[in-house]
C-alpha atoms as a PDB file:
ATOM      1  CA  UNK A   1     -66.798  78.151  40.564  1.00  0.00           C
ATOM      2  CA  UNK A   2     -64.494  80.839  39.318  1.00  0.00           C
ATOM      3  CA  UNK A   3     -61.198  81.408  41.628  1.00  0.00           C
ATOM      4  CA  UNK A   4     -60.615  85.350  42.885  1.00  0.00           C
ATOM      5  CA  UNK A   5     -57.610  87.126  43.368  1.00  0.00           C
ATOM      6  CA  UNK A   6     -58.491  89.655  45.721  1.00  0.00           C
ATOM      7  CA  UNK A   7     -62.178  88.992  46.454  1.00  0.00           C
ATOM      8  CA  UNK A   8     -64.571  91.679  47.435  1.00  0.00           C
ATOM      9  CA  UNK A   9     -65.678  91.500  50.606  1.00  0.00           C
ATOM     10  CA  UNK A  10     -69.336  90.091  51.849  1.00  0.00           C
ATOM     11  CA  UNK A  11     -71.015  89.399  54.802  1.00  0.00           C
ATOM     12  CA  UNK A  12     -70.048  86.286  55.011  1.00  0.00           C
ATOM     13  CA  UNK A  13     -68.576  83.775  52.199  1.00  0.00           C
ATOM     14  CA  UNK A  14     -70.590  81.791  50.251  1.00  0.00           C
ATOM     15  CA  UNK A  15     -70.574  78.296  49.940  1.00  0.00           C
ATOM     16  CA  UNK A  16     -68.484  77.125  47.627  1.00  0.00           C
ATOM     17  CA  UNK A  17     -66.616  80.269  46.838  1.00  0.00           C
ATOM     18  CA  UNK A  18     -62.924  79.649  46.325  1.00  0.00           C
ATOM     19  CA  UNK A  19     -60.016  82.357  46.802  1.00  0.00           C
ATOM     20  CA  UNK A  20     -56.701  82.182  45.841  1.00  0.00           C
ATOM     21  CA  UNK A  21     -53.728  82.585  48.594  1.00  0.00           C
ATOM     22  CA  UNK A  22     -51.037  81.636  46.691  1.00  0.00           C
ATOM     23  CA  UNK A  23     -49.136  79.360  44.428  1.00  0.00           C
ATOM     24  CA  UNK A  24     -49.779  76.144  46.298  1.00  0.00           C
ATOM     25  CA  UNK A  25     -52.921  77.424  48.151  1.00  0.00           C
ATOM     26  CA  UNK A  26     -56.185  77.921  47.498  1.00  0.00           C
ATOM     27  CA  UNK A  27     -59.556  78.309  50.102  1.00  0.00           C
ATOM     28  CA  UNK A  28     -63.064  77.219  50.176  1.00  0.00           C
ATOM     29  CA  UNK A  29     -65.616  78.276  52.180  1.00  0.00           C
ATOM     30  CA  UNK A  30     -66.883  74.914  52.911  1.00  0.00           C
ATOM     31  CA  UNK A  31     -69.835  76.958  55.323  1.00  0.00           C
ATOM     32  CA  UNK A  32     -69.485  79.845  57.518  1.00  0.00           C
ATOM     33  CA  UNK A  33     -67.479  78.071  59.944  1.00  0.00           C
ATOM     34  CA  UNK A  34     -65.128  76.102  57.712  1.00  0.00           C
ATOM     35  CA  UNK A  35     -62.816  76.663  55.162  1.00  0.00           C
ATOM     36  CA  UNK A  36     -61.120  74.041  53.492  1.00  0.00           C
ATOM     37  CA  UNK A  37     -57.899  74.592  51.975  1.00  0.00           C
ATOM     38  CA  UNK A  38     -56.666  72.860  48.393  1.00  0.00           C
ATOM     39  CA  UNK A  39     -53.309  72.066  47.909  1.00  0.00           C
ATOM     40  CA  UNK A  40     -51.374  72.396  44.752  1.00  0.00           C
ATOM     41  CA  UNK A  41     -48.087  69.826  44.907  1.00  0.00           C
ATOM     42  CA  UNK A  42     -45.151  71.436  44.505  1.00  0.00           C
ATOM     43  CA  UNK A  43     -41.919  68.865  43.110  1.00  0.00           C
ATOM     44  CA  UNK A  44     -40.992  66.477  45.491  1.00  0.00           C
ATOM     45  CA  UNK A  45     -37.327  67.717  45.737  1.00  0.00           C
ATOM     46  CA  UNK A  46     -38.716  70.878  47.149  1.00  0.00           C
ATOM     47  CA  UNK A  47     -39.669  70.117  50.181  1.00  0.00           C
ATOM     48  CA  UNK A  48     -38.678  73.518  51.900  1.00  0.00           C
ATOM     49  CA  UNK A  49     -40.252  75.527  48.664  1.00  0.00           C
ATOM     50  CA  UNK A  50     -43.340  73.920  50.092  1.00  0.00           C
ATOM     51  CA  UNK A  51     -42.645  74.746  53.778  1.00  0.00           C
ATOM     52  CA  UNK A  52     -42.127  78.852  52.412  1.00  0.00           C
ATOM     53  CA  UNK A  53     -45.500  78.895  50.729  1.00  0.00           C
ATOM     54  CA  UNK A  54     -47.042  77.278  52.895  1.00  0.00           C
ATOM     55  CA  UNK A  55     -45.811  79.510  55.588  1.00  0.00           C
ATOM     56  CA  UNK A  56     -46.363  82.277  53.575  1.00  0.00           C
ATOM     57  CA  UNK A  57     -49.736  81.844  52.815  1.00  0.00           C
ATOM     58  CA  UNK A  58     -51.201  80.645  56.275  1.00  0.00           C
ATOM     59  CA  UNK A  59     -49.758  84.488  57.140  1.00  0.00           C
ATOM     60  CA  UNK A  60     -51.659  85.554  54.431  1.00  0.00           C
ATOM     61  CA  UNK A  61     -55.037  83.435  55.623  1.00  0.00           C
ATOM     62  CA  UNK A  62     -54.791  84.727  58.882  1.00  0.00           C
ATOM     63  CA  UNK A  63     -54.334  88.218  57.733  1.00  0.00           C
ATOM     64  CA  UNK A  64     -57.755  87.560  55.718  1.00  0.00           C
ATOM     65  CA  UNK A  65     -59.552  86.016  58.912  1.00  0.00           C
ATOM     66  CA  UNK A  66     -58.694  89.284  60.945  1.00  0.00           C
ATOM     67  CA  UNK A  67     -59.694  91.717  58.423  1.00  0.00           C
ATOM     68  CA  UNK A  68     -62.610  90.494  56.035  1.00  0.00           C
ATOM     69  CA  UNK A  69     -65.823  90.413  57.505  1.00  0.00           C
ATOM     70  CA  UNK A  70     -67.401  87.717  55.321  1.00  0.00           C
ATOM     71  CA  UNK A  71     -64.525  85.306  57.222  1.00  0.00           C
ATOM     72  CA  UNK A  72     -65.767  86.466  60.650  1.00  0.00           C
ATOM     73  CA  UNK A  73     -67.456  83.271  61.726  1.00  0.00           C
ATOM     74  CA  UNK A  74     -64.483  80.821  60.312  1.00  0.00           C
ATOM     75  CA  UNK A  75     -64.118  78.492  63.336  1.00  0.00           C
ATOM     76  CA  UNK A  76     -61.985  75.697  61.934  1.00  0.00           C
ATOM     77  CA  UNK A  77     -59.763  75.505  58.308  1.00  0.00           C
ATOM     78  CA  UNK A  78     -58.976  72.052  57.194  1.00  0.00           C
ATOM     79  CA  UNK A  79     -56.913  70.736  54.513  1.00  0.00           C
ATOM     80  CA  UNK A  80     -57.278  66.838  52.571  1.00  0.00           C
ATOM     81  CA  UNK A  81     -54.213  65.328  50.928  1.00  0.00           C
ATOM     82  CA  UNK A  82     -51.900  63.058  49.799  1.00  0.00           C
ATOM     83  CA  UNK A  83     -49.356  65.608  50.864  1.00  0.00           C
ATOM     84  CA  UNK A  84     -50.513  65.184  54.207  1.00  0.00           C
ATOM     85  CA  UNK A  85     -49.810  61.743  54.488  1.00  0.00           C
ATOM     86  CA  UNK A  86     -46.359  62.464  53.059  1.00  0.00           C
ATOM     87  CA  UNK A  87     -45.532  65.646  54.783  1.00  0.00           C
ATOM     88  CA  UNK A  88     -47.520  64.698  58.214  1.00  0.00           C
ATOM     89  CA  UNK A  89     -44.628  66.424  60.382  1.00  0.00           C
ATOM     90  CA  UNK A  90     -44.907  69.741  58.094  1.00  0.00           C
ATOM     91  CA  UNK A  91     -48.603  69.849  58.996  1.00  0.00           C
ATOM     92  CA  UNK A  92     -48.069  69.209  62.818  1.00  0.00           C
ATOM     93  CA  UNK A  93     -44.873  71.969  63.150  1.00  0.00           C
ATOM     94  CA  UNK A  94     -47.669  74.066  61.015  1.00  0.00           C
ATOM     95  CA  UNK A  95     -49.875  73.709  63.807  1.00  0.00           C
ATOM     96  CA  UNK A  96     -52.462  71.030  62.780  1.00  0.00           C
ATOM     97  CA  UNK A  97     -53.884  68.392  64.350  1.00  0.00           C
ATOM     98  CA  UNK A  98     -54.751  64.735  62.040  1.00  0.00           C
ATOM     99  CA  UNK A  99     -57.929  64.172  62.270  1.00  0.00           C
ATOM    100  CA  UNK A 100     -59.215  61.231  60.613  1.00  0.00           C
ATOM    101  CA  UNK A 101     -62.837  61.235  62.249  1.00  0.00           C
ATOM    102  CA  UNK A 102     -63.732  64.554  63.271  1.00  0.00           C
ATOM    103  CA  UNK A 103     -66.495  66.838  61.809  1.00  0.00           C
ATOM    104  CA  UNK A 104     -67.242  66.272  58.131  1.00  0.00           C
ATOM    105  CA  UNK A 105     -64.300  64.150  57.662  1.00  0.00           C
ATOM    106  CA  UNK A 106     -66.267  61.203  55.714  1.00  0.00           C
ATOM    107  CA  UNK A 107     -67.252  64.004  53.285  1.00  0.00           C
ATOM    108  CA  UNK A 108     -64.120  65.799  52.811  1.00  0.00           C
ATOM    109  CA  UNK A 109     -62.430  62.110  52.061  1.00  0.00           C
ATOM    110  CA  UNK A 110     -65.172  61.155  49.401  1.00  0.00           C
ATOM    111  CA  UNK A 111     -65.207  64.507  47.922  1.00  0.00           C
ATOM    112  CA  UNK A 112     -61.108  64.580  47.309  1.00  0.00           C
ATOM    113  CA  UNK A 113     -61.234  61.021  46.054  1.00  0.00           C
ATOM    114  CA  UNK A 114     -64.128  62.101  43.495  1.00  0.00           C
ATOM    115  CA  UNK A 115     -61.650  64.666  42.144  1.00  0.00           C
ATOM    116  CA  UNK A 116     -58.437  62.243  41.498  1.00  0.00           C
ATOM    117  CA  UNK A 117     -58.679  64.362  38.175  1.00  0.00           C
ATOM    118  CA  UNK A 118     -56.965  66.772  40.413  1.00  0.00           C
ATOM    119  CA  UNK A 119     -54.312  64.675  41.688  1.00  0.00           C
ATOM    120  CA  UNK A 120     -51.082  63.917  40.032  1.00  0.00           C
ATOM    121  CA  UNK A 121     -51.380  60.013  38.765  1.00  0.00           C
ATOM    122  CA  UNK A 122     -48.456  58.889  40.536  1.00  0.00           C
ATOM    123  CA  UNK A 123     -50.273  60.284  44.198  1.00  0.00           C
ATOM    124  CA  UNK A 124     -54.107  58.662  43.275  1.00  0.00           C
ATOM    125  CA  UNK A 125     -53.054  55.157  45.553  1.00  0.00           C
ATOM    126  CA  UNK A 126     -52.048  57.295  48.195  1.00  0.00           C
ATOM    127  CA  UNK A 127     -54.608  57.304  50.839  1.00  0.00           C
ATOM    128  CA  UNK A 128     -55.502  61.109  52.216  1.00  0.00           C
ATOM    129  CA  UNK A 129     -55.147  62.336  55.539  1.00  0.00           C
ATOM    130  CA  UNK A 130     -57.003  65.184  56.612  1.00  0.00           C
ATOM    131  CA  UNK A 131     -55.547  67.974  58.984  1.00  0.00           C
ATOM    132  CA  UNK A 132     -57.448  70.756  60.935  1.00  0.00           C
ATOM    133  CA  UNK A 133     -56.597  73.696  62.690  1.00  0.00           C
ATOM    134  CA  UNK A 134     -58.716  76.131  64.711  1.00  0.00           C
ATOM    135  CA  UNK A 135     -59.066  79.892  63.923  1.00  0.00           C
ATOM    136  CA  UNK A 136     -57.613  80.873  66.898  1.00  0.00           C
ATOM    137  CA  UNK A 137     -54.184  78.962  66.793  1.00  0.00           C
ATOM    138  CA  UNK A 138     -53.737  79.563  62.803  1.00  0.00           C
ATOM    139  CA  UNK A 139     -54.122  83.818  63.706  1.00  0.00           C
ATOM    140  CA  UNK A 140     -52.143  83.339  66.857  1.00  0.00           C
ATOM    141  CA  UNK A 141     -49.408  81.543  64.861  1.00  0.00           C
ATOM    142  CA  UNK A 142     -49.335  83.398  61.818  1.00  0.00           C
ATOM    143  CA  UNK A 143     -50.460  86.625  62.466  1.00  0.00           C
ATOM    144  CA  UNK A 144     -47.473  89.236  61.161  1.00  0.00           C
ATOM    145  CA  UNK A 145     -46.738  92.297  63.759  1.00  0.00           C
ATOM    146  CA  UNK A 146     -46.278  95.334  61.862  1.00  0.00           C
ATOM    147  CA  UNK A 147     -42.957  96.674  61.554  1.00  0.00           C
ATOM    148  CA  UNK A 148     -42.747  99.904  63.514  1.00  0.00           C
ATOM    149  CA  UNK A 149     -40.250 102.481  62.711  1.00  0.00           C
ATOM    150  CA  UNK A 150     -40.181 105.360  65.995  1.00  0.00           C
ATOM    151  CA  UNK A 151     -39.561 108.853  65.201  1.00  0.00           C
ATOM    152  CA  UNK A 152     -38.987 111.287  67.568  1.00  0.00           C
ATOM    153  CA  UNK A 153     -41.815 113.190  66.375  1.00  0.00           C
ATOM    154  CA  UNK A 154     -44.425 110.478  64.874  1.00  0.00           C
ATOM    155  CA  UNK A 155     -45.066 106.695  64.772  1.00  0.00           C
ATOM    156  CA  UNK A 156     -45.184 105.408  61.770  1.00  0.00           C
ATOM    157  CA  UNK A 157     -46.642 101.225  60.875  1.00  0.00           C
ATOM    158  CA  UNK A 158     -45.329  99.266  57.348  1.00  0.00           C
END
């Protein structure tokens, strides 16, 4: 699976498909109603460099759910992680809700602890928590306004 910058936009996303957000996140479209997100851990003495980027790219995510039609029929984004269990109280002020039995859990738990590869080797005995959030509340919470600027004679959106 190759990750895409700025991908092209499709119908809808296709399985697998992973898309870069930012530094510490990437998506993928787990099916046309889920997308998991991937964490990348950021040092441990940087806990508010996390909360930024995280921030900064669920603004980013919601902006893609809005916009790109292959995204359309996202109902639920869900994340698996050490960091969760760490970081639980970032991921509830974030907006998302542990859920340690819901839809596809079991799956999402034996597919992050088939990739410890992945994980730094000091994190591999910590057990992962998984975190959802609907479509709706990540767009209501992180949608960005646009800055408007009146003129007299126009309106004008940045």
């Amino acid at each position: 699976m190759s990750i895409e910058s700025s991908p092209e936009p499709k119908v809808d996303g296709v399985v697998g498909e992973q898309f870069y957000i930012n530094e510490v996140l990437i998506c993928e479209v787990e099916s046309a109603e889920e997308l998991s997100i991937h964490l990348s851990a950021v040092s441990e003495d940087n806990k508010r460099r996390l909360a930024f980027l995280m921030k900064s790219g669920l603004e980013r995510l919601a902006e893609m759910l809005e916009r790109e039609a292959r995204l359309k029929k996202t109902k639920r984004i869900t994340v698996t992680s050490w960091i969760i269990t760490e970081h639980s109280n970032l991921f509830r002020k974030a907006g998302f809700t542990l859920d340690n039995q819901g839809i596809n859990y079991i799956r999402d738990i034996e597919r992050y602890k088939s990739n410890l590869e992945n994980i730094p080797p000091e994190k591999r005995g910590v057990e992962p928590e998984r975190a959802i959030i609907s479509r709706e509340e990540l767009v209501k919470r992180y949608r960005r306004s646009p800055f408007i600027l009146k003129n007299l004679k126009e309106e004008r959106y940045y």
